[in-house]
Protein backbone atom coordinates (compact mmCIF):
# COMPACT_ATOMS: atom_id res chain seq x y z
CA UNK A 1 0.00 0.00 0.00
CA UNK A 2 1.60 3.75 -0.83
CA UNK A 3 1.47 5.79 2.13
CA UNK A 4 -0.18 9.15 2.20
CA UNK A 5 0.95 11.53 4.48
CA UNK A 6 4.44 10.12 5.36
CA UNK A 7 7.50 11.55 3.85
CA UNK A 8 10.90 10.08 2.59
CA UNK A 9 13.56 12.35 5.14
CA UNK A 10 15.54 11.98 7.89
CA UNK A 11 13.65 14.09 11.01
CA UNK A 12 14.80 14.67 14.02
CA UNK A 13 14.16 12.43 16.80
CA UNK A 14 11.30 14.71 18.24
CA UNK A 15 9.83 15.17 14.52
CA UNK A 16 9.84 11.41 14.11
CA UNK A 17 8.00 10.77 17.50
CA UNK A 18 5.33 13.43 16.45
CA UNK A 19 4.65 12.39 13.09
CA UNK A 20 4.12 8.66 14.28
CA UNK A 21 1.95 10.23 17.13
CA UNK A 22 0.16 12.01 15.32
CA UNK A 23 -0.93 9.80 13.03
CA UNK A 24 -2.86 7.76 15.87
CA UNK A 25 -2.20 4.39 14.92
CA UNK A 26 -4.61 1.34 16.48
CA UNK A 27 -2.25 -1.22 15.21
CA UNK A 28 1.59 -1.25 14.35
CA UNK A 29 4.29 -3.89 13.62
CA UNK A 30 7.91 -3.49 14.66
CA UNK A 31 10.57 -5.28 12.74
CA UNK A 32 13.46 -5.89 15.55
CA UNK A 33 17.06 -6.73 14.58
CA UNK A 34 18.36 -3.56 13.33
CA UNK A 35 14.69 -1.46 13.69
CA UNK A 36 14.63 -1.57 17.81
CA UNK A 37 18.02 -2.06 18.89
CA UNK A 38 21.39 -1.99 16.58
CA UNK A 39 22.66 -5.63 15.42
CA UNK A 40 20.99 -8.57 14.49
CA UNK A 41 20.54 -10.72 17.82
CA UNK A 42 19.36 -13.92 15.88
CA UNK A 43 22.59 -13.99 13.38
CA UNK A 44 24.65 -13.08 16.83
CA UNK A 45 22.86 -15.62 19.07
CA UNK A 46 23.56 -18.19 16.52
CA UNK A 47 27.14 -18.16 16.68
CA UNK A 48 27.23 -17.41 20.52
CA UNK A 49 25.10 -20.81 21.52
CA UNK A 50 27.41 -22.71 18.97
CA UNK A 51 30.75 -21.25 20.86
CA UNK A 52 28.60 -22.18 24.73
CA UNK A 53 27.91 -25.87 23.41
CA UNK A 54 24.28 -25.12 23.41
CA UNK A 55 23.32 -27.94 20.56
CA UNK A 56 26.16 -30.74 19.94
CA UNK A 57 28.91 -31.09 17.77
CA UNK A 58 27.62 -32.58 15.32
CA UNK A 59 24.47 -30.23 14.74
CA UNK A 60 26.95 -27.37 14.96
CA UNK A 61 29.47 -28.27 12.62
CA UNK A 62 26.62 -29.17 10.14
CA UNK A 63 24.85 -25.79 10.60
CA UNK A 64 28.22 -23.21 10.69
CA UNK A 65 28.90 -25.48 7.15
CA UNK A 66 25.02 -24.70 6.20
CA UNK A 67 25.62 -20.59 7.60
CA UNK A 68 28.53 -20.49 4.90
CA UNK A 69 26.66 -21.90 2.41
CA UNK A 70 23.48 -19.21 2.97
CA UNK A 71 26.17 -16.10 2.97
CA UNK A 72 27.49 -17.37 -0.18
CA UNK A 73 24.02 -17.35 -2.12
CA UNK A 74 23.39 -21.36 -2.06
CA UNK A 75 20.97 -21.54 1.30
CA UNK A 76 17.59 -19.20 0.49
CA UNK A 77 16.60 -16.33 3.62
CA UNK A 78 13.66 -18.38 4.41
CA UNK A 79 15.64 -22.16 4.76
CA UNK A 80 18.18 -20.25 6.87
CA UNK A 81 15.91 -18.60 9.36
CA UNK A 82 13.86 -21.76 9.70
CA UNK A 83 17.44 -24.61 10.45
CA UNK A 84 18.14 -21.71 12.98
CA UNK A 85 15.42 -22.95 15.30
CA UNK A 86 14.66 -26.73 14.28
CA UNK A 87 18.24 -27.02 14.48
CA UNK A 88 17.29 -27.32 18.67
CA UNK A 89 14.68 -30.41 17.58
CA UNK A 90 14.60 -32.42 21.00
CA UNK A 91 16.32 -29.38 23.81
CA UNK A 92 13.43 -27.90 26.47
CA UNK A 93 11.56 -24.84 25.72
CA UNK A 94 12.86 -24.06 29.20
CA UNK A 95 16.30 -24.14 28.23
CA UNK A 96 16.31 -22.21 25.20
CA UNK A 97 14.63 -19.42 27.12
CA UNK A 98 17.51 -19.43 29.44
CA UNK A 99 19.87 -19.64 26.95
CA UNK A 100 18.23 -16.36 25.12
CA UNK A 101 18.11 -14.65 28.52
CA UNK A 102 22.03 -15.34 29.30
CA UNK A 103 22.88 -14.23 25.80
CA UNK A 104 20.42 -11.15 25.57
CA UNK A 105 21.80 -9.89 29.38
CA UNK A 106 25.56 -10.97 28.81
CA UNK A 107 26.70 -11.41 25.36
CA UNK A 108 23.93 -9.52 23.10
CA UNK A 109 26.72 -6.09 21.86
CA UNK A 110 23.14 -4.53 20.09
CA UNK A 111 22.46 -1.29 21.67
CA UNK A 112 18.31 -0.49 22.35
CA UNK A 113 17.26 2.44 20.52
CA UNK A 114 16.09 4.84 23.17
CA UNK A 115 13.58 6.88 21.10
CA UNK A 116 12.05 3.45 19.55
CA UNK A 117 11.66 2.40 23.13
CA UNK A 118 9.60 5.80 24.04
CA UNK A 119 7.55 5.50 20.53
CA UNK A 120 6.43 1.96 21.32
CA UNK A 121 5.81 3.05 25.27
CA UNK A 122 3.74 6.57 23.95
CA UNK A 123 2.00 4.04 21.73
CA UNK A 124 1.04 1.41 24.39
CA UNK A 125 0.13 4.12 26.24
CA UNK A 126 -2.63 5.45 23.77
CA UNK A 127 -3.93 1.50 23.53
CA UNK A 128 -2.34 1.30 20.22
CA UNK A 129 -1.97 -2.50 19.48
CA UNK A 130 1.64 -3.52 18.92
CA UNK A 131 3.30 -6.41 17.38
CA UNK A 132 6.77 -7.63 17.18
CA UNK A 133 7.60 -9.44 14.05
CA UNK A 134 10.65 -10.92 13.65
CA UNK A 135 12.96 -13.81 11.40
CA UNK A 136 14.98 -14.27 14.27
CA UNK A 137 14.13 -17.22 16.76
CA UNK A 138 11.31 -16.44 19.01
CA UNK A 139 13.43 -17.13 22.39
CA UNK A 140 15.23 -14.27 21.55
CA UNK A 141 12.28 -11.97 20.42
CA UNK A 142 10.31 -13.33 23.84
CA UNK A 143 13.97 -11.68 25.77
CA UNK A 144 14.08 -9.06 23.98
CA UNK A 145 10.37 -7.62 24.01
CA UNK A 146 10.69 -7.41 27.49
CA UNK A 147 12.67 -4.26 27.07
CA UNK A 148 9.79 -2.67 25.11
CA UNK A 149 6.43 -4.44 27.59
CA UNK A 150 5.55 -6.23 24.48
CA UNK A 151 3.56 -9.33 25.23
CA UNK A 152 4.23 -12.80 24.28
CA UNK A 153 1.13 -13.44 22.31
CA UNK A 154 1.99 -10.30 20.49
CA UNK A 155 5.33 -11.47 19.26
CA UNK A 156 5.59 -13.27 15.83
CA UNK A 157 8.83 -14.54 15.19
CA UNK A 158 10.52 -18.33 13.68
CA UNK A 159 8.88 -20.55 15.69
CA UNK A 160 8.59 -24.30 15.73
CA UNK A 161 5.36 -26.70 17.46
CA UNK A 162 6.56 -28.28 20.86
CA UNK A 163 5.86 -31.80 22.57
CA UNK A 164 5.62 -31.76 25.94
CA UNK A 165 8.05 -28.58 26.20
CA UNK A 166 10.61 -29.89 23.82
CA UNK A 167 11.21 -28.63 20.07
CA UNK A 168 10.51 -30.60 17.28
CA UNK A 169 11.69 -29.63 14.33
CA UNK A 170 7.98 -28.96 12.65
CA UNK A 171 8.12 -24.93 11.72
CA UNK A 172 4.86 -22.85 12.77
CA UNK A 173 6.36 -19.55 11.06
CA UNK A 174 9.05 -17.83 9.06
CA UNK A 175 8.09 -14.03 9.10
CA UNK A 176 10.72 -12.61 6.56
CA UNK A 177 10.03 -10.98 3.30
CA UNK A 178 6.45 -11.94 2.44
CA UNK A 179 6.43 -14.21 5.41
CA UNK A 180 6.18 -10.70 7.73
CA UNK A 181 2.46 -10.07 6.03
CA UNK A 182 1.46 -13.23 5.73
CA UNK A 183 2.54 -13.93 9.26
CA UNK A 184 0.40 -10.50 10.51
CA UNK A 185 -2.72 -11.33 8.19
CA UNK A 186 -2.97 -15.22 9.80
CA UNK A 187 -2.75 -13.84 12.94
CA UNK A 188 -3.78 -10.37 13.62
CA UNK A 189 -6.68 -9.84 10.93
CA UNK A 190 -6.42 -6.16 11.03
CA UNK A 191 -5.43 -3.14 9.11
CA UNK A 192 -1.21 -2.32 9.65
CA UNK A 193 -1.59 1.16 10.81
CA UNK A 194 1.87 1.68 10.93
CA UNK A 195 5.35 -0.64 9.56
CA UNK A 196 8.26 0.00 11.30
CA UNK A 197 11.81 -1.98 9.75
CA UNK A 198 15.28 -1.82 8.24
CA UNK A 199 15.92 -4.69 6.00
CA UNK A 200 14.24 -5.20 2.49
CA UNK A 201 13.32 -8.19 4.26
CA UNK A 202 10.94 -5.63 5.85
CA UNK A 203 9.74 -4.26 2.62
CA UNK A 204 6.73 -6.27 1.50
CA UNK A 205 5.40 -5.44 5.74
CA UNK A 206 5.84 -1.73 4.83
CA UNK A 207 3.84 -1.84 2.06
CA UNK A 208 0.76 -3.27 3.34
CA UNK A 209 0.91 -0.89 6.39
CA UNK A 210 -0.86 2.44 5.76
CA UNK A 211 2.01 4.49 6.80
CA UNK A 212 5.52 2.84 6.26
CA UNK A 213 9.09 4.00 8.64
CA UNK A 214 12.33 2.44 7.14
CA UNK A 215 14.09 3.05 10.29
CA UNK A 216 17.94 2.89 10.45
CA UNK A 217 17.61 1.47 6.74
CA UNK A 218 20.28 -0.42 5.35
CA UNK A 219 20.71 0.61 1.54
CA UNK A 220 18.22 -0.95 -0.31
CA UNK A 221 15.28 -0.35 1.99
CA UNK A 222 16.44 3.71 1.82
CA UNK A 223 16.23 3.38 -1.63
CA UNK A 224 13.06 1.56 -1.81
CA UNK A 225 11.86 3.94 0.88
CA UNK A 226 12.71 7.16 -1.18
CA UNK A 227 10.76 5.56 -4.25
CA UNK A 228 7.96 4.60 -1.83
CA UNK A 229 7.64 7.78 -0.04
CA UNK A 230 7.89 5.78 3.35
CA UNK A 231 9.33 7.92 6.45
CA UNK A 232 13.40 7.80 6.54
CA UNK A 233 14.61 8.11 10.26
CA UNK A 234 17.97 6.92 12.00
CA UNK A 235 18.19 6.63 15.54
CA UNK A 236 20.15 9.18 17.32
CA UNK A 237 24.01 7.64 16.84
CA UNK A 238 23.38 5.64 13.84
CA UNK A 239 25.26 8.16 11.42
CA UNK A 240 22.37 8.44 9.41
């Protein structure tokens, strides 16, 4: 959908809360990795849980061989995301959310974006329905939302069915590229108010949104963005 109203720029950080504000959205979707805090925590948690033993040897050798193969073109975005989470077929639920919590407190280098932490409070605040949606593995997502009071139900990232608290390797969801609206029509049947991410895996979310914010935008969503006439904004410290 092209937006009306929203502008391609970079505001201020005052300008961007206002316009976003102001536009009184009931519903709005938040990419994470790279839109909420700096640095992707799924990429990052997958090497750190290889490096603490977290799955054995052989699952880890097989998937870092896999991770090369995915950087150099062979693995698709969607395979990827999803053997990032069924690669933990038969570990506890329990586990993996300690694991996520030790990595997101102690290892995690990403940096919270302060003034997309006070746009998603000011928005909670005005009963503005808010969803998390996210490629990364949901452990992670579940850690990190905690930052921003974002609910558990209201968080879609790659998730897998469990038996009995353990994770099978049967895959629920992959919300990235057309996965992200797909993911947000199955589940939240409503209009996307407002699309918040930084990837052109965020791209086809933006569009069905009414108003579209390619926040801290790597290249190609800037330039998508500026074609679009979606909202340009980097966080304070991002050198935009």
């Amino acid at each position: 959908m092209e937006t009306s109203g929203a502008r391609a720029l970079n505001p201020t950080k005052q300008e961007f809360l206002e316009t976003v504000l102001r536009m009184e959205p009931q519903v709005a979707a938040f990419d994470c990795d790279g839109t909420l805090w700096s640095g992707d925590a799924g990429e990052r948690f997958f090497d750190w849980e290889i490096k603490q033993g977290v799955v054995p040897d052989e699952v880890a050798q097989a998937m870092r061989a896999r991770y090369v193969e995915y950087k150099a073109g062979r693995v698709s975005e969607d395979d990827m995301c999803g053997e990032m989470v069924t690669m933990h077929k038969g570990i506890t639920e329990a586990a993996m959310m300690k694991a996520a919590a030790d990595f997101m407190t102690h290892a995690f280098p990403g940096k919270i974006f302060a003034e997309m932490q006070e746009l998603v409070s000011r928005l909670r605040e005005n009963s503005c329905e808010i969803w998390a949606v996210s490629s990364s593995n949901e452990w992670v997502i579940r850690t990190g939302m905690k930052a921003f009071g974002i609910a558990e139900d209201r968080i879609l990232a790659t998730k897998v069915e469990l038996e009995n608290g353990v994770i099978t390797d049967r895959l629920v969801r992959i919300p990235s590229g057309p996965g992200k609206p797909k993911a947000l029509r199955e589940v939240v049947r409503k209009e996307i108010d407002a699309a918040f991410g930084n990837s052109r895996w965020d791209a086809d979310m933006l569009a069905i949104a009414k108003y579209g914010f390619a926040v801290n935008p790597n290249p190609d969503l800037e330039a998508a963005a500026r074609q679009r006439g979606w909202t340009i904004y980097f966080p304070d410290g991002t050198g935009g």
